[in-house]
C-alpha atoms as a PDB file:
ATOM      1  CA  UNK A   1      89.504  93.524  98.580  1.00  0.00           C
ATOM      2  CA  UNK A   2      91.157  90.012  98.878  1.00  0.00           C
ATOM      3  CA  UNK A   3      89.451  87.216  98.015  1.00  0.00           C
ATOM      4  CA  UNK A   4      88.848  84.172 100.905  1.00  0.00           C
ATOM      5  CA  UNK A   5      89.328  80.700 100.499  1.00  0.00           C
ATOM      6  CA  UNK A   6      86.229  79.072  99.625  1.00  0.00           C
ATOM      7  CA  UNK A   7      83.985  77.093 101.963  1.00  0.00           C
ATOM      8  CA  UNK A   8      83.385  73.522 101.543  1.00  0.00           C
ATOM      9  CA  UNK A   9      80.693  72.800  98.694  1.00  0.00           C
ATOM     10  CA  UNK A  10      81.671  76.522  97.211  1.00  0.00           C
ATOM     11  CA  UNK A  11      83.322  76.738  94.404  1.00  0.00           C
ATOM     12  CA  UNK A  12      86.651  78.251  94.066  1.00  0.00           C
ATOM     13  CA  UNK A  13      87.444  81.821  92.757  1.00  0.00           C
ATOM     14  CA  UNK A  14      88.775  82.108  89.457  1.00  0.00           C
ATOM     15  CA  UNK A  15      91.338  85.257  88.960  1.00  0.00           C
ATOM     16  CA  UNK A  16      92.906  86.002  85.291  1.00  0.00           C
ATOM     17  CA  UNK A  17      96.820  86.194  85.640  1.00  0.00           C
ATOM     18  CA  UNK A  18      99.972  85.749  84.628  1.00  0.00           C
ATOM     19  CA  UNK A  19     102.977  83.832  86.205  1.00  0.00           C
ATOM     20  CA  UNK A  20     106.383  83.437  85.564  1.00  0.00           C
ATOM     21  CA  UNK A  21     108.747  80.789  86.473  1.00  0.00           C
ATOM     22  CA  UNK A  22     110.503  77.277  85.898  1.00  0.00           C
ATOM     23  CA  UNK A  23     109.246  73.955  84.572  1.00  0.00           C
ATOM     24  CA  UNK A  24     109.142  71.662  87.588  1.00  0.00           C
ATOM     25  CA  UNK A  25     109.759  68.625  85.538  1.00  0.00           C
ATOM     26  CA  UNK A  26     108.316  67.359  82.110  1.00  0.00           C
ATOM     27  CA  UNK A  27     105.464  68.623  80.809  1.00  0.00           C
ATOM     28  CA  UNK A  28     102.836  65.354  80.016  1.00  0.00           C
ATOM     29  CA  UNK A  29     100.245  65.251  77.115  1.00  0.00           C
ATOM     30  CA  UNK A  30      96.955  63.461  77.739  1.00  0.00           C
ATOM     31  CA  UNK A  31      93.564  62.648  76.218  1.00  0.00           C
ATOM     32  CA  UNK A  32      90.136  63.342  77.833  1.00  0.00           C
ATOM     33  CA  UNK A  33      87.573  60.566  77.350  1.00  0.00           C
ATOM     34  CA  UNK A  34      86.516  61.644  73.652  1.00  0.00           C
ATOM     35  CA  UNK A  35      90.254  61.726  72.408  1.00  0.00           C
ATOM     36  CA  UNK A  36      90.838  65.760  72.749  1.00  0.00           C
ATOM     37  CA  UNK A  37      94.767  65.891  73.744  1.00  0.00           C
ATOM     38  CA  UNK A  38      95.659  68.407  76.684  1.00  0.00           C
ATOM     39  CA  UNK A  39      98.390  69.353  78.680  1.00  0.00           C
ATOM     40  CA  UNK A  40      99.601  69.189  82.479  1.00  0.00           C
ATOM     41  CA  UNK A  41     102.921  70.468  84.167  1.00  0.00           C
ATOM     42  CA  UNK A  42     103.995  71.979  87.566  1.00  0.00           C
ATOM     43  CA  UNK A  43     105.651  75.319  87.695  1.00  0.00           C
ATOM     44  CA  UNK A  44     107.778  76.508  90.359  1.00  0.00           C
ATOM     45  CA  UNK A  45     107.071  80.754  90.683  1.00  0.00           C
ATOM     46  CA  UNK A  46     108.571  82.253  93.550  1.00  0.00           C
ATOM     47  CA  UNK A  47     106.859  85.137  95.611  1.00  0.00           C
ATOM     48  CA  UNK A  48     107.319  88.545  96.608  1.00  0.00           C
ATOM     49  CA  UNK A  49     108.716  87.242  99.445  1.00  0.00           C
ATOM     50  CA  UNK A  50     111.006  84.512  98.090  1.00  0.00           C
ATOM     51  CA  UNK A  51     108.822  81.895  98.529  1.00  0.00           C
ATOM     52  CA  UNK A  52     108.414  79.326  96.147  1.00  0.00           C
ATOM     53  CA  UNK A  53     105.179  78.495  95.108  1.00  0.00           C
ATOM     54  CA  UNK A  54     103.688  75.676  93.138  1.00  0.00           C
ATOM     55  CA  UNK A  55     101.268  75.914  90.038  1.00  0.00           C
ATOM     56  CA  UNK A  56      99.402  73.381  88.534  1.00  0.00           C
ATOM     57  CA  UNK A  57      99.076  74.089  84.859  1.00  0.00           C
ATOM     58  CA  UNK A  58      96.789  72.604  82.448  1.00  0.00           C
ATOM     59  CA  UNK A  59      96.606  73.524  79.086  1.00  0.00           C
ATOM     60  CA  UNK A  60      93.772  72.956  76.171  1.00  0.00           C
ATOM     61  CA  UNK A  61      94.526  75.455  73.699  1.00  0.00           C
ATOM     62  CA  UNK A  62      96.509  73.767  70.898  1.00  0.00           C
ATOM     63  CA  UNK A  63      99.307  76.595  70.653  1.00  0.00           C
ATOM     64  CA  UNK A  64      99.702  76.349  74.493  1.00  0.00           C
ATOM     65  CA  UNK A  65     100.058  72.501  74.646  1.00  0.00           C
ATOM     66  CA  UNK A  66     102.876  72.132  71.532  1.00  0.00           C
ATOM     67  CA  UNK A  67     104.501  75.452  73.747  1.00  0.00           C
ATOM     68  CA  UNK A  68     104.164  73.190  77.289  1.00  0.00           C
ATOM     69  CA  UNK A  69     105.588  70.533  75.212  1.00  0.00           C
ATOM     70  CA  UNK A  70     108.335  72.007  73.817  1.00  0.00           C
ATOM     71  CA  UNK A  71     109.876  72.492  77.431  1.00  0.00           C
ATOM     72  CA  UNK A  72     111.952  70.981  79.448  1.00  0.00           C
ATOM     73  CA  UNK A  73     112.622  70.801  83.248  1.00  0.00           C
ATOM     74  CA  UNK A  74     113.973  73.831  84.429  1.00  0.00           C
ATOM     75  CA  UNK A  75     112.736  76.163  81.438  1.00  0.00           C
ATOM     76  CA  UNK A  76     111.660  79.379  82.191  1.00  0.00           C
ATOM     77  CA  UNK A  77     108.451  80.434  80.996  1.00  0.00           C
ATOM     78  CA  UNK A  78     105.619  82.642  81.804  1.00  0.00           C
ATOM     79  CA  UNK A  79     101.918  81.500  81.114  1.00  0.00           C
ATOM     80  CA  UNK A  80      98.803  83.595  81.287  1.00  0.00           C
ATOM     81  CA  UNK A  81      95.316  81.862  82.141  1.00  0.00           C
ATOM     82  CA  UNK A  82      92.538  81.459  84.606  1.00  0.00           C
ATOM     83  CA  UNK A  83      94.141  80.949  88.259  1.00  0.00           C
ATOM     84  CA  UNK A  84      92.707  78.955  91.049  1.00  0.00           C
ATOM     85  CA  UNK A  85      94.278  79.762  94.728  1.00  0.00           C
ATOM     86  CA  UNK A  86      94.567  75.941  96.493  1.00  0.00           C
ATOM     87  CA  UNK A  87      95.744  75.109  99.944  1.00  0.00           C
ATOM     88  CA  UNK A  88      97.401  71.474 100.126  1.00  0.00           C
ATOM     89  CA  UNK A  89      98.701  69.965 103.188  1.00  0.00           C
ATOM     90  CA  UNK A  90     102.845  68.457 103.273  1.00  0.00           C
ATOM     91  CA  UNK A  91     104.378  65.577 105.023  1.00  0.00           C
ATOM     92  CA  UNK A  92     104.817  67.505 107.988  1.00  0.00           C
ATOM     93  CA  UNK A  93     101.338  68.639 108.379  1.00  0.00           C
ATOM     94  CA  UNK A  94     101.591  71.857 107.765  1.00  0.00           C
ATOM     95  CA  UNK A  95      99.602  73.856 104.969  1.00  0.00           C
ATOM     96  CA  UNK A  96     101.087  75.583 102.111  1.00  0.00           C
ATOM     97  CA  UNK A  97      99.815  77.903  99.159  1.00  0.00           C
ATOM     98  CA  UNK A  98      99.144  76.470  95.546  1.00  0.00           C
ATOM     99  CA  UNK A  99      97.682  77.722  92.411  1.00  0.00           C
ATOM    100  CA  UNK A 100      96.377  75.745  89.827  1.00  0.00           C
ATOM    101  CA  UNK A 101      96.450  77.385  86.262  1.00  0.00           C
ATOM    102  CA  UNK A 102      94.262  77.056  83.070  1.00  0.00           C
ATOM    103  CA  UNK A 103      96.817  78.302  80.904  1.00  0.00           C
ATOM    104  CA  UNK A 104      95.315  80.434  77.679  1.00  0.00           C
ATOM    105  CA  UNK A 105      99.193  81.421  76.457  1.00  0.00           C
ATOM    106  CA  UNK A 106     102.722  80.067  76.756  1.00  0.00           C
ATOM    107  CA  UNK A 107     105.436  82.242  76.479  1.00  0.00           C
ATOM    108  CA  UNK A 108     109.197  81.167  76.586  1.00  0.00           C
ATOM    109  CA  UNK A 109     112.435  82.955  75.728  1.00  0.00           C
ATOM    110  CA  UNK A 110     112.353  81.688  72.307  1.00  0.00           C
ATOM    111  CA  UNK A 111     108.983  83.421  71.569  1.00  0.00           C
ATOM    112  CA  UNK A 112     110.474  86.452  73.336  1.00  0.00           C
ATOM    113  CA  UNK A 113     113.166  86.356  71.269  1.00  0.00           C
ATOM    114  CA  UNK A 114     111.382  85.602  67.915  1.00  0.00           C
ATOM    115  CA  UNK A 115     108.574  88.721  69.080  1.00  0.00           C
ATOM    116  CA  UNK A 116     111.955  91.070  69.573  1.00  0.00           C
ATOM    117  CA  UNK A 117     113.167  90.232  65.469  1.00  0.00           C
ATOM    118  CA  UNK A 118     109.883  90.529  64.225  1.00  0.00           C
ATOM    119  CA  UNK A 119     109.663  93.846  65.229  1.00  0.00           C
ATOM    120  CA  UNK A 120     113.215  94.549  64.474  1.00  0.00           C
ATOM    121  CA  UNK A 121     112.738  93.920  60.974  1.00  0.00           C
END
């Protein structure tokens, strides 16, 4: 069963998954209104099909934001959070898929690597 693309005034469907892929520039830390820092980047993943896709991550957790921000443009990483399917509209007109992420956990190849010796030892 695939989910559709919600109506206007419905709210959007929220799936739990994980995606890998590269850090489409810097990550940015930010403050809500009562002083609580968080987290935005963009992430390029590409599809099945070779596409490349773009996620918008944000990130509250405090692990996940000193992870984000750790990064640089062009890191791989893969993050695992609530996902949002979008729809956005480019220069030329035409529409194009988007996800936007609530990311729970941050994983990079240094935590890979660190995981790998821990359980080596």
């Amino acid at each position: 069963m695939s989910a559709s693309p919600p109506r206007t005034g419905q709210k959007a469907h929220m799936i739990d998954g994980l995606i890998v892929g590269k850090l489409h520039g810097a990550p940015d830390q930010r403050q809500d209104k009562h002083g609580k820092p968080f987290s935005v980047a963009k992430v390029l993943a590409t599809t099945g099909e070779g596409d490349q896709l773009i996620v918008n991550v944000i990130a509250f957790d405090a692990q996940a934001c000193t992870a984000l921000m750790a990064l640089e443009d062009g890191d791989s990483l893969a993050l695992a959070g609530s996902l949002t399917p979008k729809v956005w509209t480019d220069k030329q007109g035409n529409t194009r898929p988007a996800l936007d992420l609530v990311a729970h956990r941050v994983m990079t190849a240094y935590h890979a690597q660190r995981k790998q010796q821990a359980m080596d030892d």
